[in-house]
PDB file of N, CA and C in Angstrom:
ATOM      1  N   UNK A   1     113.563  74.184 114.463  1.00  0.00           N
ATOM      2  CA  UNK A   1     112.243  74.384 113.893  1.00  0.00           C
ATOM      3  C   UNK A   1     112.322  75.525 112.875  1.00  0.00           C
ATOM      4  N   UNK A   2     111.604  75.323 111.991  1.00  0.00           N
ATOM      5  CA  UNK A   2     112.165  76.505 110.733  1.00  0.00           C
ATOM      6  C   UNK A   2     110.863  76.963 110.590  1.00  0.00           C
ATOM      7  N   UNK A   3     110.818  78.785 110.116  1.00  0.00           N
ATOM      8  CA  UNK A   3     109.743  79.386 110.372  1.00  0.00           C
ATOM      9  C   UNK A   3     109.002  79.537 109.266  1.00  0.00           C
ATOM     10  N   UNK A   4     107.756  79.356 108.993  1.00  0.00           N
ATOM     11  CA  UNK A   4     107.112  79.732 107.896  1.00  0.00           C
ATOM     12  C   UNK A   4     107.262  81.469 107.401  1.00  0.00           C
ATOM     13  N   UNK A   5     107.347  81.277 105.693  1.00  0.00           N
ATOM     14  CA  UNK A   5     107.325  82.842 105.447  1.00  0.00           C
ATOM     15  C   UNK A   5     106.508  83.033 104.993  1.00  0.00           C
ATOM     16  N   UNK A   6     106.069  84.379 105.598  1.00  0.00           N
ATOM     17  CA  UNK A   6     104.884  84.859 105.585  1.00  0.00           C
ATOM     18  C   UNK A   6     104.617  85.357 104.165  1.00  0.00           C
ATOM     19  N   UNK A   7     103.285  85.389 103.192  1.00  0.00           N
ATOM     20  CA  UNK A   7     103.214  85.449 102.006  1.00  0.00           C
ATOM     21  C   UNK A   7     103.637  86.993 101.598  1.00  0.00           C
ATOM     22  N   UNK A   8     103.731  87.598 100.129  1.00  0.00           N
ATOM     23  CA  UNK A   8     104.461  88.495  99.881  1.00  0.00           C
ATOM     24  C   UNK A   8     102.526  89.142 100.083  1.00  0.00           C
ATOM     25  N   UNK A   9     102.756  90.515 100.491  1.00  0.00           N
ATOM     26  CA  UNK A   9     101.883  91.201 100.073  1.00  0.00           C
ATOM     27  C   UNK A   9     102.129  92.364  98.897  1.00  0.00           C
ATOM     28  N   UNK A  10     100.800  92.669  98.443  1.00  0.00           N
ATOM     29  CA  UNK A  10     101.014  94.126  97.057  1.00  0.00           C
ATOM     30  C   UNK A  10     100.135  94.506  97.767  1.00  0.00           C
ATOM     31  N   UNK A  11     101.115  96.327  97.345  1.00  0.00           N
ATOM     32  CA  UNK A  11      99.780  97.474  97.636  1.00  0.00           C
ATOM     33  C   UNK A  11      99.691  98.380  96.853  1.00  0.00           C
ATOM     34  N   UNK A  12      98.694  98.851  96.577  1.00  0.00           N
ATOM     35  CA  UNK A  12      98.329  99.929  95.611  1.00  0.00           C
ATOM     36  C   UNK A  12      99.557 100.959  95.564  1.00  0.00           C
ATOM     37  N   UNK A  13      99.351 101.193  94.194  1.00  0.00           N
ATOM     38  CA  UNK A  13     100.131 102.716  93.845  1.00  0.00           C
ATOM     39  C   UNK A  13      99.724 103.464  94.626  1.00  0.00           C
ATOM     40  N   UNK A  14      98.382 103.830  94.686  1.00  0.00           N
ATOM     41  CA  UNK A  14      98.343 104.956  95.831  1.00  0.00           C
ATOM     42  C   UNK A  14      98.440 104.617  96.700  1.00  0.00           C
ATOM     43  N   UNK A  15      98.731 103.410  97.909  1.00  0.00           N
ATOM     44  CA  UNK A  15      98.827 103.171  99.019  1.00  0.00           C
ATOM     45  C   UNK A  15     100.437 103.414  99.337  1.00  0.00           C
ATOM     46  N   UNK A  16     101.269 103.120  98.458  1.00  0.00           N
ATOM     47  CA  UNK A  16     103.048 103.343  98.091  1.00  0.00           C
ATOM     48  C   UNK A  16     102.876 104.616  98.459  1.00  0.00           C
ATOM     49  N   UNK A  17     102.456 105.406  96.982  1.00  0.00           N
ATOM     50  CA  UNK A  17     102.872 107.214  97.006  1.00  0.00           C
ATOM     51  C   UNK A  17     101.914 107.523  98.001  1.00  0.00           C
ATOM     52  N   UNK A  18     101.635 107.358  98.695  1.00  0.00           N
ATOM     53  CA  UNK A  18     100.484 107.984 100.069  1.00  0.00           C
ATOM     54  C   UNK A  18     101.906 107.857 100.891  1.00  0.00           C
ATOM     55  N   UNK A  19     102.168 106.613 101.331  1.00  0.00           N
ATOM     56  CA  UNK A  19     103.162 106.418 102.185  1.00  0.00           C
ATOM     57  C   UNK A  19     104.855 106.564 101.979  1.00  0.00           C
ATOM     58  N   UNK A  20     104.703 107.748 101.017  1.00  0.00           N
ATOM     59  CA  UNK A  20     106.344 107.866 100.896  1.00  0.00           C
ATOM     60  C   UNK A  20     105.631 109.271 101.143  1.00  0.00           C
ATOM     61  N   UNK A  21     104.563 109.914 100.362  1.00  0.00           N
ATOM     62  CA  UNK A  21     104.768 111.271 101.026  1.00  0.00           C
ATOM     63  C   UNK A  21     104.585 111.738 102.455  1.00  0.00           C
ATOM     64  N   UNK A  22     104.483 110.818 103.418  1.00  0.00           N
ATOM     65  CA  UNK A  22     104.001 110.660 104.651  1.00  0.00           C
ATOM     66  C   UNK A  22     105.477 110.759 105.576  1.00  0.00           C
ATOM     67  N   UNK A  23     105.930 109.879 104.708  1.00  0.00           N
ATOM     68  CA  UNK A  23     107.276 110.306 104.996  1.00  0.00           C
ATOM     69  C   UNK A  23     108.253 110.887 104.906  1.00  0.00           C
ATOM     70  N   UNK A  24     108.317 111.716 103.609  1.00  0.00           N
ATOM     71  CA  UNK A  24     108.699 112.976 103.004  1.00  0.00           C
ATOM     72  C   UNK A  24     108.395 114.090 103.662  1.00  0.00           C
ATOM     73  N   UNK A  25     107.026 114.111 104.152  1.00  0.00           N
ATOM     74  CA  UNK A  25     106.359 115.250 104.311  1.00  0.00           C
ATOM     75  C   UNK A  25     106.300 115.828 105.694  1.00  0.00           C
ATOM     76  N   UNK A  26     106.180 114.736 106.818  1.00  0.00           N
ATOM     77  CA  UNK A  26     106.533 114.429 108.173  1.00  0.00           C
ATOM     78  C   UNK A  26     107.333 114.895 108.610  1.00  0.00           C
ATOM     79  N   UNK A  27     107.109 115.291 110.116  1.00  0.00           N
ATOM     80  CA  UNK A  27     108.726 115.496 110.691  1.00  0.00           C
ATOM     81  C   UNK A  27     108.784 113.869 111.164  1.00  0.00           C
ATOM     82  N   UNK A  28     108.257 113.392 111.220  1.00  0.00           N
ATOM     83  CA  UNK A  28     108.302 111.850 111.896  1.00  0.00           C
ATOM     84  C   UNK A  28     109.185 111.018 111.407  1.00  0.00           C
ATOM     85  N   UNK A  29     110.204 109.908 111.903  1.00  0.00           N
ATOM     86  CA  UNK A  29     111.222 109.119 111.400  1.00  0.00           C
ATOM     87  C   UNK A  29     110.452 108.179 110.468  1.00  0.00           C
ATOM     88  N   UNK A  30     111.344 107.645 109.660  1.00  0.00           N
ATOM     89  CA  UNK A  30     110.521 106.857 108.776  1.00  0.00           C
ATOM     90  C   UNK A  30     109.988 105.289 109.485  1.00  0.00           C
ATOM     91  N   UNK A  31     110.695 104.995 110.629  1.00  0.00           N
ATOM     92  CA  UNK A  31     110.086 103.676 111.495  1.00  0.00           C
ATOM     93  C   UNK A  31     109.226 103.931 112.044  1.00  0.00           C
ATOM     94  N   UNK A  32     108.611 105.129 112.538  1.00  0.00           N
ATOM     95  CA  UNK A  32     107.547 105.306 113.228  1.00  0.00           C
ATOM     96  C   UNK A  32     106.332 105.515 111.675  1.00  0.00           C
ATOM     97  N   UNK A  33     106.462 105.653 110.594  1.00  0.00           N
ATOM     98  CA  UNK A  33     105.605 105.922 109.435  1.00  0.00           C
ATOM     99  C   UNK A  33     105.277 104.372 109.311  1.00  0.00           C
ATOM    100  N   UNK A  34     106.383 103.709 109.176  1.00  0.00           N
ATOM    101  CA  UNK A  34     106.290 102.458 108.828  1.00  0.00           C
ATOM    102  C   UNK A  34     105.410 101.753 109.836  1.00  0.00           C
ATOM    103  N   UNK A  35     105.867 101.759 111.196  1.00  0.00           N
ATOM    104  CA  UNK A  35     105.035 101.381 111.802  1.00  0.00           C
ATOM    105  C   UNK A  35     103.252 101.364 112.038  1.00  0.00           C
ATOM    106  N   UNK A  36     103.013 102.855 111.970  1.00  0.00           N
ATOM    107  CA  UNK A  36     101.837 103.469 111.845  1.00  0.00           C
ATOM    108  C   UNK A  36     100.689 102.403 110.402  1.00  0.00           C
ATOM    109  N   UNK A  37     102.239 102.607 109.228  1.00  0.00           N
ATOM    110  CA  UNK A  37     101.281 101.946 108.320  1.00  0.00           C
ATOM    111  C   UNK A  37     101.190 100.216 108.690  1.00  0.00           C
ATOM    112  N   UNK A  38     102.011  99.352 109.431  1.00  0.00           N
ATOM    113  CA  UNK A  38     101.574  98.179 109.058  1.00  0.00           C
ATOM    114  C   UNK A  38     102.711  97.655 108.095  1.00  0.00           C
ATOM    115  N   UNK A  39     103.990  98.847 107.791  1.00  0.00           N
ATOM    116  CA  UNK A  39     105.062  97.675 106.984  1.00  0.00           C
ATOM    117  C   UNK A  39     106.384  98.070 107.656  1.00  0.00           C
ATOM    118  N   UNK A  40     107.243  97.577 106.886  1.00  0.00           N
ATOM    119  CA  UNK A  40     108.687  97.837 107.455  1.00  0.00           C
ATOM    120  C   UNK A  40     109.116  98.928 107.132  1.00  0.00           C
ATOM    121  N   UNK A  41     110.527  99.475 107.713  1.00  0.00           N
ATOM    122  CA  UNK A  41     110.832 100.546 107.565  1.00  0.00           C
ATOM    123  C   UNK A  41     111.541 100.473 106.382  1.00  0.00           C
ATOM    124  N   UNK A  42     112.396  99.190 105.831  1.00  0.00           N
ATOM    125  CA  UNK A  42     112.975  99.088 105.034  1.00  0.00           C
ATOM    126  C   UNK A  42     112.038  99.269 103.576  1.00  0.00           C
ATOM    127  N   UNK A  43     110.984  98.562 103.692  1.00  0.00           N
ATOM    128  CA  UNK A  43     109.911  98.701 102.375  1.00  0.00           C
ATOM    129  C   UNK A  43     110.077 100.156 102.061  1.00  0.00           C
ATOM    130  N   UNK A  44     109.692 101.295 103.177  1.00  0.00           N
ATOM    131  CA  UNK A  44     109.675 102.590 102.888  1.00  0.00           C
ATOM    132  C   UNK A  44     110.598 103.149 101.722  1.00  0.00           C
ATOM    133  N   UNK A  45     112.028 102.648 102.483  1.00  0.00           N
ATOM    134  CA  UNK A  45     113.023 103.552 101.927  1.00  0.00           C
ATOM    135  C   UNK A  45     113.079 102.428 100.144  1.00  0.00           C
ATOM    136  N   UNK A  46     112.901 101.254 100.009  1.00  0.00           N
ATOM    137  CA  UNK A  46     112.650 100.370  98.546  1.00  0.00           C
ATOM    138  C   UNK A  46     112.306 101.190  97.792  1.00  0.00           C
ATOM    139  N   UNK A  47     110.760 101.444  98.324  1.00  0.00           N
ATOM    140  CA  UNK A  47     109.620 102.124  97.490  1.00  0.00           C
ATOM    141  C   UNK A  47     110.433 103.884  96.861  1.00  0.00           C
ATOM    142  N   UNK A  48     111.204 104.391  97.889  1.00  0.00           N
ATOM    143  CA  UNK A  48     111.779 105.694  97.944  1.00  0.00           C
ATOM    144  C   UNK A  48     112.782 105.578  96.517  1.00  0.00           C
ATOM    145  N   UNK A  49     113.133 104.406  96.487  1.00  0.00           N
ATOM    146  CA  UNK A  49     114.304 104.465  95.485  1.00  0.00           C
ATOM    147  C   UNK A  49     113.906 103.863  94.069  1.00  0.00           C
ATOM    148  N   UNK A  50     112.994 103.124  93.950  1.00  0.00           N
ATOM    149  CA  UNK A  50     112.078 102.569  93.087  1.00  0.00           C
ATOM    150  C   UNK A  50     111.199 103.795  92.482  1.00  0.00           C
ATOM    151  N   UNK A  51     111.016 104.438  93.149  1.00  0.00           N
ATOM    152  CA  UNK A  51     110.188 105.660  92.732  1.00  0.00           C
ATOM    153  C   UNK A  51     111.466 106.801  91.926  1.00  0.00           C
ATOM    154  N   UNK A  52     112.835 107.351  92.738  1.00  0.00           N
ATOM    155  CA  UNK A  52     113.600 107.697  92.138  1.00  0.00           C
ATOM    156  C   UNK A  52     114.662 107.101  90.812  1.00  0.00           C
ATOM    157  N   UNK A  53     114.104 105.908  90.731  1.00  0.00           N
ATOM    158  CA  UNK A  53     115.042 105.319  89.305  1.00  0.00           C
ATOM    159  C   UNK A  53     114.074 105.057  88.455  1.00  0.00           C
ATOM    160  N   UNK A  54     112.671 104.799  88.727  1.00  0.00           N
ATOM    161  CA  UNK A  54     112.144 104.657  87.165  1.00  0.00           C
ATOM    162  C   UNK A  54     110.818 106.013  87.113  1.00  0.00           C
ATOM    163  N   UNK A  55     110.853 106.440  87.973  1.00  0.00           N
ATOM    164  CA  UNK A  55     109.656 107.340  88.123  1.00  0.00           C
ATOM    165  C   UNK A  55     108.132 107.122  88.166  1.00  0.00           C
ATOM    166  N   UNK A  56     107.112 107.654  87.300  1.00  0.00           N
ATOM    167  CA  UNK A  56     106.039 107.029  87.723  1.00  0.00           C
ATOM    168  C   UNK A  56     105.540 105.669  87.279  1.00  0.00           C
ATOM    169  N   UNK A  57     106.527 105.002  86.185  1.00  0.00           N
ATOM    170  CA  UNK A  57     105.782 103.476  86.002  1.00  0.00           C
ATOM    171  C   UNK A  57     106.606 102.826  87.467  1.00  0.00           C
ATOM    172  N   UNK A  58     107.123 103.065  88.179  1.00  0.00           N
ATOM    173  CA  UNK A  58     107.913 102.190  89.397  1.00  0.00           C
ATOM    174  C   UNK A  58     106.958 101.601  90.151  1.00  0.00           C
ATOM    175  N   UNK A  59     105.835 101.958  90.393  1.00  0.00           N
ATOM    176  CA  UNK A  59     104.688 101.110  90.900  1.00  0.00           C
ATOM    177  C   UNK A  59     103.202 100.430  90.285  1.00  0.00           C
ATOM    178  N   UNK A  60     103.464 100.058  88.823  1.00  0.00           N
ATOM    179  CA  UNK A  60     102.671 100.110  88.391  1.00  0.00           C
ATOM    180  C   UNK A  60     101.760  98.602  88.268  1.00  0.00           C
ATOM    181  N   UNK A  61     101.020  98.712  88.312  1.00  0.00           N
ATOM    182  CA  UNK A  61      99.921  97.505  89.082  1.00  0.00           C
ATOM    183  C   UNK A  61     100.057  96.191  88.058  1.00  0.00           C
ATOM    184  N   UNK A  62     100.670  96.407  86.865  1.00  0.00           N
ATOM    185  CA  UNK A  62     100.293  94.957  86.042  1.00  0.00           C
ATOM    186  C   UNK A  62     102.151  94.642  85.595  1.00  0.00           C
ATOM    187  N   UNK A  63     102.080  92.970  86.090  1.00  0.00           N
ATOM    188  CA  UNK A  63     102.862  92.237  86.391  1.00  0.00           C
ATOM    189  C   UNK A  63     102.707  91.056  85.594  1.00  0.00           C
ATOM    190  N   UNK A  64     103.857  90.581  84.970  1.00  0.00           N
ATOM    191  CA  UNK A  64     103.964  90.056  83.830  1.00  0.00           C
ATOM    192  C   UNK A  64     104.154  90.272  82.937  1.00  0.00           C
ATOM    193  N   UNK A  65     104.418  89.175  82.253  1.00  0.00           N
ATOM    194  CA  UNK A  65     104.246  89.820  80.400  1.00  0.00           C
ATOM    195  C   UNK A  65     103.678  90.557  79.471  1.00  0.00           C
ATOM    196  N   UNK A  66     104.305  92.167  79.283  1.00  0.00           N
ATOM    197  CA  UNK A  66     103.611  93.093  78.779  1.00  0.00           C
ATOM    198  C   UNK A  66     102.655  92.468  77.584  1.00  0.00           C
ATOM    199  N   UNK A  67     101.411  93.291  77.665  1.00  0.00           N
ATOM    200  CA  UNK A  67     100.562  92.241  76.743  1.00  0.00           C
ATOM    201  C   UNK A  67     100.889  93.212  75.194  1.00  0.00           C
ATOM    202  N   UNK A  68      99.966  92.345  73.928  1.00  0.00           N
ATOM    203  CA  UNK A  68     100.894  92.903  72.529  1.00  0.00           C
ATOM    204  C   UNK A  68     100.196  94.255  72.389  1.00  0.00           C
ATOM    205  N   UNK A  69     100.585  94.561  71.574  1.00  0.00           N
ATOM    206  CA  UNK A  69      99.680  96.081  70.726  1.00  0.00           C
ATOM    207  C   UNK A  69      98.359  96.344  70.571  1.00  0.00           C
ATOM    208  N   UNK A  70      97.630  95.046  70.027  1.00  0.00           N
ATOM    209  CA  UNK A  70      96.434  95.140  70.249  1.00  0.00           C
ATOM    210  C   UNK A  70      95.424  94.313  71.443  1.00  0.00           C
ATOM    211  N   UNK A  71      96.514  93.563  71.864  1.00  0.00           N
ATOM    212  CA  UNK A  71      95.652  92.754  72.890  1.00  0.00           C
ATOM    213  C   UNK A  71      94.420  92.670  73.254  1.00  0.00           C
ATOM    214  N   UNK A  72      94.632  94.175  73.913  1.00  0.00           N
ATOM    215  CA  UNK A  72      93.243  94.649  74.797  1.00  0.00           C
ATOM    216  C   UNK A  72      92.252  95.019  73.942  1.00  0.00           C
ATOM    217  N   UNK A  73      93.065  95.870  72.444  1.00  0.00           N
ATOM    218  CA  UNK A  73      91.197  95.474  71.596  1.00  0.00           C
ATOM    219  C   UNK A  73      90.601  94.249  71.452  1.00  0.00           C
ATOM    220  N   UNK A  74      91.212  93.440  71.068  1.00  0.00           N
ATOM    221  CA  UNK A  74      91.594  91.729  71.214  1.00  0.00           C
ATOM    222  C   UNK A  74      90.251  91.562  72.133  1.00  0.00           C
ATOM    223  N   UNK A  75      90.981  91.708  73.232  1.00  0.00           N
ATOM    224  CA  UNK A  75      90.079  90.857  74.624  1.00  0.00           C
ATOM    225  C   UNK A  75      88.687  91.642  74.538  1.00  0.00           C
ATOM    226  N   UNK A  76      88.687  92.838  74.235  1.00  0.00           N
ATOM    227  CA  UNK A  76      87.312  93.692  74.552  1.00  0.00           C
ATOM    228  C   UNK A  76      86.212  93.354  73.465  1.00  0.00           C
ATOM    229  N   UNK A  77      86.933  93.001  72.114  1.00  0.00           N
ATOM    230  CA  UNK A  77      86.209  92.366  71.045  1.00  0.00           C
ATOM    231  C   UNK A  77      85.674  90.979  71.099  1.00  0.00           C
ATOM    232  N   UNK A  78      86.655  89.938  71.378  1.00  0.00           N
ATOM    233  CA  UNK A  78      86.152  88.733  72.461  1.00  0.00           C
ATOM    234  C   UNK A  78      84.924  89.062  73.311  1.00  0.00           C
ATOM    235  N   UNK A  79      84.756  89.832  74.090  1.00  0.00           N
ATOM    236  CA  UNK A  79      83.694  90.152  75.502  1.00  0.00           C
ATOM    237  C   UNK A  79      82.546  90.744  74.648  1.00  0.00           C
ATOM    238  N   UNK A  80      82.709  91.366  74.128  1.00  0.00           N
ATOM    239  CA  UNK A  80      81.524  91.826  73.175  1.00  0.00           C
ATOM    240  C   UNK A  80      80.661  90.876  72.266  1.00  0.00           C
ATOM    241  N   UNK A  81      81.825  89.731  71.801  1.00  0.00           N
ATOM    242  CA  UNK A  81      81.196  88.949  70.555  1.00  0.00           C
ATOM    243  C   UNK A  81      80.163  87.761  71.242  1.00  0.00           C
ATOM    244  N   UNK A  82      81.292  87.765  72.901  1.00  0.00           N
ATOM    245  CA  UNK A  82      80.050  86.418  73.948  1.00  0.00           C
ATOM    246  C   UNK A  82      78.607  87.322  73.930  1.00  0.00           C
ATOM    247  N   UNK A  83      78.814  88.199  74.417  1.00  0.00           N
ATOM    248  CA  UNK A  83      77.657  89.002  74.992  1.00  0.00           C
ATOM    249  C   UNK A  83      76.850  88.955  73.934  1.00  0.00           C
ATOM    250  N   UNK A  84      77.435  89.407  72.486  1.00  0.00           N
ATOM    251  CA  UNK A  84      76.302  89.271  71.151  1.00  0.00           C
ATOM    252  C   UNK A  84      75.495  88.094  71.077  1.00  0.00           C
ATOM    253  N   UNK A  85      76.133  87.245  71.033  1.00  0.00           N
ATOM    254  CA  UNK A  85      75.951  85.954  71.012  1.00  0.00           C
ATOM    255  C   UNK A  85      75.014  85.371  71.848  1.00  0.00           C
ATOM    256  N   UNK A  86      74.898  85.751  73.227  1.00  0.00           N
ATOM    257  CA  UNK A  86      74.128  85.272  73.837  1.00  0.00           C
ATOM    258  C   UNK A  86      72.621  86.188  73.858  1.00  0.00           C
ATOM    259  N   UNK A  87      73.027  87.192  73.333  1.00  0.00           N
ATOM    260  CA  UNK A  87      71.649  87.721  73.203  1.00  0.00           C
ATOM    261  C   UNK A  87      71.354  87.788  71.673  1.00  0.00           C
ATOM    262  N   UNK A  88      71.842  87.051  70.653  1.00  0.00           N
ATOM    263  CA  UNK A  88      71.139  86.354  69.519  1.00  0.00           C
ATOM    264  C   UNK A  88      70.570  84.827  69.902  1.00  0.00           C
ATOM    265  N   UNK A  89      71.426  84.169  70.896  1.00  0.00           N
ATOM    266  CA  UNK A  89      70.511  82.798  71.569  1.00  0.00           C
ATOM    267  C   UNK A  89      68.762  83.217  72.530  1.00  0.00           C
ATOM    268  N   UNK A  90      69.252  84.463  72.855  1.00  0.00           N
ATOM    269  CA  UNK A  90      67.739  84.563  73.791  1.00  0.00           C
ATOM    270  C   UNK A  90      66.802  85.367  72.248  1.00  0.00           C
ATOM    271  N   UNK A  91      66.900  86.076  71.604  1.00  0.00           N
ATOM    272  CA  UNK A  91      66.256  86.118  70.544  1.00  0.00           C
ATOM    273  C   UNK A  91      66.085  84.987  70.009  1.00  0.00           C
ATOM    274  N   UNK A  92      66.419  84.333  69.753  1.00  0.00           N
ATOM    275  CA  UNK A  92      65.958  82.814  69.288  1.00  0.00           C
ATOM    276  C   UNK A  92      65.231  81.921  69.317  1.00  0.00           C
ATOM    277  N   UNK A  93      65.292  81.890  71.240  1.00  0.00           N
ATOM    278  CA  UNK A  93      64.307  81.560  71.922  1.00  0.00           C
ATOM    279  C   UNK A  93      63.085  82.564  72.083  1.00  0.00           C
ATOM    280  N   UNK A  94      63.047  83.596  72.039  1.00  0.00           N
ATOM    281  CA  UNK A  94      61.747  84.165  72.385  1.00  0.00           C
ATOM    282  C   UNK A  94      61.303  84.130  71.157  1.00  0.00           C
ATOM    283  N   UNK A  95      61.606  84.381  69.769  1.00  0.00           N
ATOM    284  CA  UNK A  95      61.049  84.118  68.656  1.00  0.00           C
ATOM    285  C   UNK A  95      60.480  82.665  68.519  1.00  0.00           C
ATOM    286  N   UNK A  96      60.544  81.668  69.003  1.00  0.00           N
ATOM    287  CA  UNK A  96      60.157  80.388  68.780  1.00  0.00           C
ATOM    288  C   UNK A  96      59.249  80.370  69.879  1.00  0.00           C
ATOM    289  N   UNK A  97      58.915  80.944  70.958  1.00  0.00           N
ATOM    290  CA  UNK A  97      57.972  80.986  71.738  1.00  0.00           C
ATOM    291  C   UNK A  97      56.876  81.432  71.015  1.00  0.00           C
ATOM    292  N   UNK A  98      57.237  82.894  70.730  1.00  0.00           N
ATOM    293  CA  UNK A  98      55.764  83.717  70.331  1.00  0.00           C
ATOM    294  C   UNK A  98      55.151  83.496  69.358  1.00  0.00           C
ATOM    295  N   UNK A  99      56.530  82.667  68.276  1.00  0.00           N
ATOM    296  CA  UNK A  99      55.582  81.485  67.161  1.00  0.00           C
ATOM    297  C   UNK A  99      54.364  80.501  67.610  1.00  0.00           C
ATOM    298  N   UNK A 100      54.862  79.862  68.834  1.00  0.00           N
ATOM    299  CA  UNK A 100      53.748  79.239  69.238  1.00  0.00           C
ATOM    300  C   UNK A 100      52.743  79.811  69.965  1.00  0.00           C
ATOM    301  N   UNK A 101      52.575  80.838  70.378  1.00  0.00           N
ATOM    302  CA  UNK A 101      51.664  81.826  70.681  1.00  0.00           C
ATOM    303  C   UNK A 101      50.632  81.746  69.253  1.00  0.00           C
ATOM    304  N   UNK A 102      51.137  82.379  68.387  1.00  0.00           N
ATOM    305  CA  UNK A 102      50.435  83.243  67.168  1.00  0.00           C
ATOM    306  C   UNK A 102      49.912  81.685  66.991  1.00  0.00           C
ATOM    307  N   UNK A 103      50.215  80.646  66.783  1.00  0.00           N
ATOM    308  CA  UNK A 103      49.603  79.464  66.266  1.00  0.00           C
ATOM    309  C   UNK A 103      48.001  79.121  67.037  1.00  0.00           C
TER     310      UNK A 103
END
């Protein structure tokens, strides 16, 4: 019978650096930290070395394909132009109402 694997979980940057300084900081072994938190002991010491080879981007929350140069003005200009937009459609409509008012 073959066992299902269990899905990958992510945890926050600060939930990582919370739990490496816990273990840094501790007199406590790092299996009993691990335990306490809910992961393995091995994750601990990952995170320990992941943190010592790239420093602070080693946990950093966005995954995937770095987006381009302007992207994010990109997307924020997009979100702005719906939002315009829909409140030049409700001006539209309330102007064609209060026309028929004044009539």
């Amino acid at each position: 019978m073959t066992r299902k694997r269990q899905p990958y979980k992510t945890y926050t940057k600060e939930f990582t650096l919370e739990a490496l300084r816990l273990m840094n900081e501790s007199d406590r072994p790092a299996s009993e930290v691990a335990t306490e938190l809910g992961i393995r002991r091995n994750q601990l010491y990952k995170w320990k070395e992941q943190l010592e080879s790239k420093g602070d981007v080693a946990f950093s929350s966005k995954k995937g394909r770095p987006l381009k140069e302007n992207q994010s003005e990109v997307t924020t200009l997009q979100q702005e132009n719906d939002r315009l937009r829909e409140e030049i459609d409700i001006l539209k409509k309330a102007a064609v109402y209060f026309a028929k008012e004044l009539k």
